[in-house]
C-alpha atoms as a PDB file:
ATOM      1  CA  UNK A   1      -2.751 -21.099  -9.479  1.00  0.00           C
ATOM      2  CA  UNK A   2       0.368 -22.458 -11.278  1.00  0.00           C
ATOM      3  CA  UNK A   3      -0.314 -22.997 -14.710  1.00  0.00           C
ATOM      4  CA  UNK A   4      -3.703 -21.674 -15.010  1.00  0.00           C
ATOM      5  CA  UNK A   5      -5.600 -19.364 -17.667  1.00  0.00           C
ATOM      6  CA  UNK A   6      -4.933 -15.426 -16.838  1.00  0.00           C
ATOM      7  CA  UNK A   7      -8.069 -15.025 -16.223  1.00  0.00           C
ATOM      8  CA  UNK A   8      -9.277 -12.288 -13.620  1.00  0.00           C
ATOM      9  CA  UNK A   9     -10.548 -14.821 -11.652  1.00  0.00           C
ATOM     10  CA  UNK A  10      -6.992 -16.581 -11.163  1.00  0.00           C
ATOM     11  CA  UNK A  11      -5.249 -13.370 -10.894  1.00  0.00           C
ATOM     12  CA  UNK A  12      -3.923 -10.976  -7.340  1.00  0.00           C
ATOM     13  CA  UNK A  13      -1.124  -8.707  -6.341  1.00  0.00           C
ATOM     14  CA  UNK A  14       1.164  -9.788  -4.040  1.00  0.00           C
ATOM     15  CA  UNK A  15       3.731  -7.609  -2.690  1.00  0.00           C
ATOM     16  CA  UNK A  16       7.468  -9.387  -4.029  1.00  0.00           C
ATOM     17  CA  UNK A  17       8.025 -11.105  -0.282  1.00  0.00           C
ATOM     18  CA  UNK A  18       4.466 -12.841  -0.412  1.00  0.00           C
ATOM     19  CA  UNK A  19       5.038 -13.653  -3.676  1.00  0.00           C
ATOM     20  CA  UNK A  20       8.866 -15.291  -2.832  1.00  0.00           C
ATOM     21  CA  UNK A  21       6.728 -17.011   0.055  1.00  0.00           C
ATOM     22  CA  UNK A  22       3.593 -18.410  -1.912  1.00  0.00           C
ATOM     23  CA  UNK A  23       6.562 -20.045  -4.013  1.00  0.00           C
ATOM     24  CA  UNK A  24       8.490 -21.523  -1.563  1.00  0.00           C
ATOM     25  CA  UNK A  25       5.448 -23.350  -0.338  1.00  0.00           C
ATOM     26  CA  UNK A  26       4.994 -21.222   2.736  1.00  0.00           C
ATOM     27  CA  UNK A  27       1.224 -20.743   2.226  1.00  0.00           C
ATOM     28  CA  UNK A  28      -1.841 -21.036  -0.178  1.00  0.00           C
ATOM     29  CA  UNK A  29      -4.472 -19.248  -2.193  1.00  0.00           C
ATOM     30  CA  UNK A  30      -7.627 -20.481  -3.147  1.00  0.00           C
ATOM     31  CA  UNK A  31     -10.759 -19.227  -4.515  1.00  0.00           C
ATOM     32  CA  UNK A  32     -12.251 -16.287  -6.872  1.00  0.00           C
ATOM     33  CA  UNK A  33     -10.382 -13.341  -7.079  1.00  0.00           C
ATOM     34  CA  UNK A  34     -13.599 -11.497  -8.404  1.00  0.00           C
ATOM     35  CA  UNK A  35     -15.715 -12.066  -5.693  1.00  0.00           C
ATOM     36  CA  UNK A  36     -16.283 -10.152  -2.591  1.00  0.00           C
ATOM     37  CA  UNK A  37     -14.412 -11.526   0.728  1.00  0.00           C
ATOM     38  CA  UNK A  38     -17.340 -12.260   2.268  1.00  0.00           C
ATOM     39  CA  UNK A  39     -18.572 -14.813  -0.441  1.00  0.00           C
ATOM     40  CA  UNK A  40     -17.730 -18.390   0.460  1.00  0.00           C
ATOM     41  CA  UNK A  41     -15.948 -19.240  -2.680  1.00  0.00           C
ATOM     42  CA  UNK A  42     -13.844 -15.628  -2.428  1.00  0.00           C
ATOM     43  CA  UNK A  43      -9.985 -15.586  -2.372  1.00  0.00           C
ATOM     44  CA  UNK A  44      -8.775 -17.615   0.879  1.00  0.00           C
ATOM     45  CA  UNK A  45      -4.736 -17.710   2.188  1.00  0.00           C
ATOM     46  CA  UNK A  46      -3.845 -20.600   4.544  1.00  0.00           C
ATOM     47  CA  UNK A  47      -0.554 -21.470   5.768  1.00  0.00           C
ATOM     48  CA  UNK A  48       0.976 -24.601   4.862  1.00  0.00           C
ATOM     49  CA  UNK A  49       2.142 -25.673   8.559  1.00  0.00           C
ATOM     50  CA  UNK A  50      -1.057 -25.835   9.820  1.00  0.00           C
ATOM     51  CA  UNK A  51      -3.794 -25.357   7.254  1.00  0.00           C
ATOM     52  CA  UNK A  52      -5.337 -22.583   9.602  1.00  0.00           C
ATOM     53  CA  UNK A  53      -6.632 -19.553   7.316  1.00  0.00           C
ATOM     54  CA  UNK A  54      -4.410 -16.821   7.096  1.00  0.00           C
ATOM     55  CA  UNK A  55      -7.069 -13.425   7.836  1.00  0.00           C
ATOM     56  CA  UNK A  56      -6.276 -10.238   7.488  1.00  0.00           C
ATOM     57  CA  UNK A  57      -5.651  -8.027  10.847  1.00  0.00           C
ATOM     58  CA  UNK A  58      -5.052  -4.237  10.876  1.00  0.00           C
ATOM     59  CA  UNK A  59      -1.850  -2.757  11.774  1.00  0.00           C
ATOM     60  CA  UNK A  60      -1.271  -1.596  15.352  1.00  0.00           C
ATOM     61  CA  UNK A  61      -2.126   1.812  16.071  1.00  0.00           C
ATOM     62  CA  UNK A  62       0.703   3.991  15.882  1.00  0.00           C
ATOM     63  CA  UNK A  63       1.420   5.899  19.262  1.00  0.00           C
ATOM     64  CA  UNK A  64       4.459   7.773  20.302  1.00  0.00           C
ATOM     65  CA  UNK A  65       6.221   6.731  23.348  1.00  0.00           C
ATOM     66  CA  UNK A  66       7.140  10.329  23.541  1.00  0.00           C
ATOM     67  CA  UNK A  67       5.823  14.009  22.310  1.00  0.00           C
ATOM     68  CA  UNK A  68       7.948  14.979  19.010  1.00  0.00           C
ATOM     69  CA  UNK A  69      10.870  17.482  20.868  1.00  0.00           C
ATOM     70  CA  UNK A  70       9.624  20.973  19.784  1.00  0.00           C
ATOM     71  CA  UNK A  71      11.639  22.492  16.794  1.00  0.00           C
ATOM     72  CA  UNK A  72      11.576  25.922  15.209  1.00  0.00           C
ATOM     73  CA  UNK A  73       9.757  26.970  12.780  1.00  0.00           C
ATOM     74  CA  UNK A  74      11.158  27.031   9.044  1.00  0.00           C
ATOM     75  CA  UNK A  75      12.415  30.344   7.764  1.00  0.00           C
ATOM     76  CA  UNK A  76      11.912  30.676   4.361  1.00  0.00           C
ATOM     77  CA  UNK A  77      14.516  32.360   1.648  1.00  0.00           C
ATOM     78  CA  UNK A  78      12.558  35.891   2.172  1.00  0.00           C
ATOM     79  CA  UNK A  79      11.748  35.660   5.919  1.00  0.00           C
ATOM     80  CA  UNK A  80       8.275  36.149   5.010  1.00  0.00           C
ATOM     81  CA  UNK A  81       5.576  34.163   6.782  1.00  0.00           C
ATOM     82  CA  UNK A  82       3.603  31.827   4.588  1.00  0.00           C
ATOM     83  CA  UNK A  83      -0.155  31.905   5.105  1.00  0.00           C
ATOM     84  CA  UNK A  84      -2.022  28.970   4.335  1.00  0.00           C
ATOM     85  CA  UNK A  85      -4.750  31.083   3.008  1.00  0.00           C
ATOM     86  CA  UNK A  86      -2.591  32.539   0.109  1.00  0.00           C
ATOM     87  CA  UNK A  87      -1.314  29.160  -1.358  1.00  0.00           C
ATOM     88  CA  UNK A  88      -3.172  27.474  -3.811  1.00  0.00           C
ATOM     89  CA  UNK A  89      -2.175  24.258  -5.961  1.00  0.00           C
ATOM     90  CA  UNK A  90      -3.182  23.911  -9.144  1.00  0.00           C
ATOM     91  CA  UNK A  91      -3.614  20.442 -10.947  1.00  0.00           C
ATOM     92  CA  UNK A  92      -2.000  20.478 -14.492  1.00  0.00           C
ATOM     93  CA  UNK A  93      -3.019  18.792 -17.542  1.00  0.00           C
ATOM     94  CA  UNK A  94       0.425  17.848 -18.511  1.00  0.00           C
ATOM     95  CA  UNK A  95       3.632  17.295 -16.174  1.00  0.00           C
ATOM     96  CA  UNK A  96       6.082  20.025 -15.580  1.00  0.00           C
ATOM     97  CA  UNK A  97       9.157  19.923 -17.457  1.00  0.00           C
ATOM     98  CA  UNK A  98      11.784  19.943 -15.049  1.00  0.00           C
ATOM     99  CA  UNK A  99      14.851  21.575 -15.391  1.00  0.00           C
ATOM    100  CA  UNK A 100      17.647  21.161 -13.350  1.00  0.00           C
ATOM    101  CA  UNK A 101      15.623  19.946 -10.665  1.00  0.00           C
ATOM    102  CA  UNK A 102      12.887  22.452 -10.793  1.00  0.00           C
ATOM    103  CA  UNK A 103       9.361  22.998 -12.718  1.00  0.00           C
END
């Protein structure tokens, strides 16, 4: 909504291309940004060719044509096999300092 309070209501992230499009006139919004989709008077996108709603569709499942080629397995500096078993991450309070590069 151009001009309109910041209010929660009135507010929604857009990634910058939707956002470039919503200003050049390309589509719509309408409704309540704090209620749930399902509610009648929740956030609606239609295009402004048409007027049909704009819906949301999930990506295309993401197959291989072909197997990934087989590589070799990753030699580290030692030559020592890693087990999983023996690794262990830690979450830290604070971030590392890094210096040149490294924690």
């Amino acid at each position: 909504m151009r001009g309109g309070p910041t209010d929660t209501c009135n507010l929604l992230c857009l990634c910058p291309g939707h956002h470039d499009a919503h200003h050049r006139g390309e589509f719509t919004i309408t409704g309540n940004a704090d209620l749930p989709d399902d509610h009648p008077d929740a956030v609606r996108f239609r295009s402004t060719n048409d007027g049909k709603p704009i819906t949301y569709r999930h990506p295309p499942p993401r197959h291989r044509a072909e197997p990934l080629p087989a590589g070799k397995p990753y030699t580290g500096p030692t030559g020592e096999r890693m087990y999983a078993r023996n690794v262990e991450f830690v979450r830290r309070s604070q971030p590392a300092n890094l210096v040149g590069g490294r924690a």
